[in-house]
Protein backbone atom coordinates (compact mmCIF):
# COMPACT_ATOMS: atom_id res chain seq x y z
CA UNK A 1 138.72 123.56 141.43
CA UNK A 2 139.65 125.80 138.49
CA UNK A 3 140.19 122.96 136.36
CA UNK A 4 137.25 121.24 136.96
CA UNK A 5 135.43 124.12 135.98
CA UNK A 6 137.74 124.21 132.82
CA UNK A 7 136.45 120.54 131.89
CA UNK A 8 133.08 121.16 132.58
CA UNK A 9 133.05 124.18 129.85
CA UNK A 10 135.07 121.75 127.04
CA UNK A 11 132.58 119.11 127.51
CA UNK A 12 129.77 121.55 127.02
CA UNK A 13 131.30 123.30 123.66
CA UNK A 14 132.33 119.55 122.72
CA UNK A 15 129.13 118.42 122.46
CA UNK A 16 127.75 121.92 121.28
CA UNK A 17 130.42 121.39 117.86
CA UNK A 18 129.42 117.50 117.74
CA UNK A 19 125.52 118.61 117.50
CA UNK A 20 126.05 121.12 114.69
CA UNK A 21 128.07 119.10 113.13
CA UNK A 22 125.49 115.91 112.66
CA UNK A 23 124.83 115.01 108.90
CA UNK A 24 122.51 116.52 107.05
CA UNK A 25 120.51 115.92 103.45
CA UNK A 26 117.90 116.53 101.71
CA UNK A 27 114.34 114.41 102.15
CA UNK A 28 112.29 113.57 99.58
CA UNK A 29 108.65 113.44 100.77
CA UNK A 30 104.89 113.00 99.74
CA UNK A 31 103.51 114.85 97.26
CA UNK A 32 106.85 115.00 95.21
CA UNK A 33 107.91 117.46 97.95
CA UNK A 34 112.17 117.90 98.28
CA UNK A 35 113.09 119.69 101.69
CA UNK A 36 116.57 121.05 101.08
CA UNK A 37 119.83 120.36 102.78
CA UNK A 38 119.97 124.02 104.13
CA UNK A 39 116.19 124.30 105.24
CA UNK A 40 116.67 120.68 107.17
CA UNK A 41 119.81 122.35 108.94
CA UNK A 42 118.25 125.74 109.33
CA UNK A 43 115.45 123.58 111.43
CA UNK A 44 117.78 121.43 112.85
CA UNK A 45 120.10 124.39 114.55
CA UNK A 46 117.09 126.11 115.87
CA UNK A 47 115.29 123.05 117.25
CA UNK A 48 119.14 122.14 119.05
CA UNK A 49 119.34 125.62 120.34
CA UNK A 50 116.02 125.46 121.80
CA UNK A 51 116.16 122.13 123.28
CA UNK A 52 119.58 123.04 124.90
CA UNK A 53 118.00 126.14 126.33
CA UNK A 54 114.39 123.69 127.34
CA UNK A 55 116.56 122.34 129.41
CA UNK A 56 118.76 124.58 131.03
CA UNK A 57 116.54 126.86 131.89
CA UNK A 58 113.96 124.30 132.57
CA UNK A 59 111.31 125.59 130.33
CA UNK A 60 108.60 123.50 129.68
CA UNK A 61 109.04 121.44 125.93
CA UNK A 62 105.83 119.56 126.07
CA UNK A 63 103.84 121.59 123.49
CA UNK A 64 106.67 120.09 120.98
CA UNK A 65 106.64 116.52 121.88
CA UNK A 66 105.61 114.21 119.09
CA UNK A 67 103.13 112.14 120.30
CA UNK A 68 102.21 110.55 116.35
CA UNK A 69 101.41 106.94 114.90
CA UNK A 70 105.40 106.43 114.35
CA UNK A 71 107.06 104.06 116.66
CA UNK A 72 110.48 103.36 117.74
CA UNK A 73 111.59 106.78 118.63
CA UNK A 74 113.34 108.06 121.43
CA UNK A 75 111.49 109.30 124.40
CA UNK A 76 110.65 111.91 124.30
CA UNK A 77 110.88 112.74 120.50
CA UNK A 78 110.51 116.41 119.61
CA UNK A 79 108.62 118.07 116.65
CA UNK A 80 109.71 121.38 114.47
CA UNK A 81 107.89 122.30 111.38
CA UNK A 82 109.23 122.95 108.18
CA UNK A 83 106.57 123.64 105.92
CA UNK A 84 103.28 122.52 103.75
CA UNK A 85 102.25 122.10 100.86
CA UNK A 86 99.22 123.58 99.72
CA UNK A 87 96.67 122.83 97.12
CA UNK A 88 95.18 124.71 93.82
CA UNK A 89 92.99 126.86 96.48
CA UNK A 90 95.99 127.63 99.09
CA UNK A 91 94.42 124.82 101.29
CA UNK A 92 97.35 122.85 103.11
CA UNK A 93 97.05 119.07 102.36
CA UNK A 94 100.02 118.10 103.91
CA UNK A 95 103.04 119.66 106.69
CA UNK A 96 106.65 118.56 107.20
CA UNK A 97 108.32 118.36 110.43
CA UNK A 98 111.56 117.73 111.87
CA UNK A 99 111.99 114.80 114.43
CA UNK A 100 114.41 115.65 117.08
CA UNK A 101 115.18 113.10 120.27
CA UNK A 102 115.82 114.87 123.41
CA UNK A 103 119.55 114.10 123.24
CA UNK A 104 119.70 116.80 120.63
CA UNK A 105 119.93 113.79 117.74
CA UNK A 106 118.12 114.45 114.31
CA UNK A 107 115.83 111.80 114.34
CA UNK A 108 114.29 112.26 110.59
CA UNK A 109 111.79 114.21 108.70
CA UNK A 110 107.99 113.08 109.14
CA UNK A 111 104.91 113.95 106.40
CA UNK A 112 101.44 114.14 107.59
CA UNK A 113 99.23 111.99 105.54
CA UNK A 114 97.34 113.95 102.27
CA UNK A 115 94.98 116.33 104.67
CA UNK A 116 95.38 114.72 107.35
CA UNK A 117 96.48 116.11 111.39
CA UNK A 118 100.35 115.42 112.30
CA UNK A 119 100.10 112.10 114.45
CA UNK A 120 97.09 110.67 112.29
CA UNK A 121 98.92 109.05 109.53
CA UNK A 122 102.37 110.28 109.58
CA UNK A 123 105.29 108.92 107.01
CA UNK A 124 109.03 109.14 106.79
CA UNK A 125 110.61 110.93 104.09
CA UNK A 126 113.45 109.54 102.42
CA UNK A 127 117.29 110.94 102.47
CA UNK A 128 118.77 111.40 99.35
């Protein structure tokens, strides 16, 4: 019995170490935008940490699905921002989110289109 418990808590932190330690870069994006290495895993731990605690305490995670014009993602496919770029007159033209699949895997980093809403014309940025 005692053992069994035992395994059950290895798995868990196993997985918990093999999450944090996915690989991540920078993204180049529209509008000459670079998200750094540290703001990408900044995102990334806190979008893990809350999808691990969606779903053990069975909170509800559907105000963060992505529901966008990308396909081929995992279902469901979860959404964090990052940031936006603004224009001359502080008016955002474009916002940067974090793709994350409900297995806790870092799916990519998405660019709305130039002033357009997040699932209109969304684009992948690039990894360096």
């Amino acid at each position: 019995m005692h053992s069994n418990r035992l395994l059950s808590c290895l798995g868990i932190w196993l997985i918990s170490i093999i999450g944090l330690v996915q690989c991540i870069t920078e993204y180049y994006c529209g509008n000459n935008v670079v998200i750094s290495q540290e703001l990408i895993q900044s995102v990334s731990e806190i979008a893990i940490s809350e999808l691990r605690a969606g779903v053990t305490w069975h909170t509800s995670l559907s105000g963060i699905i992505y529901r966008g014009n990308l396909c081929g993602l995992p279902n469901p496919t979860y959404r964090w921002f990052i940031q936006q770029s603004e224009d001359e007159n502080s008016e955002v033209v474009m916002k940067y989110f974090l793709l994350v699949s409900a297995s806790c895997e870092v799916q990519g980093v998405i660019s709305t289109g130039w002033r357009k809403k997040l699932g209109e014309d969304d684009t992948w940025c690039t990894e360096a």
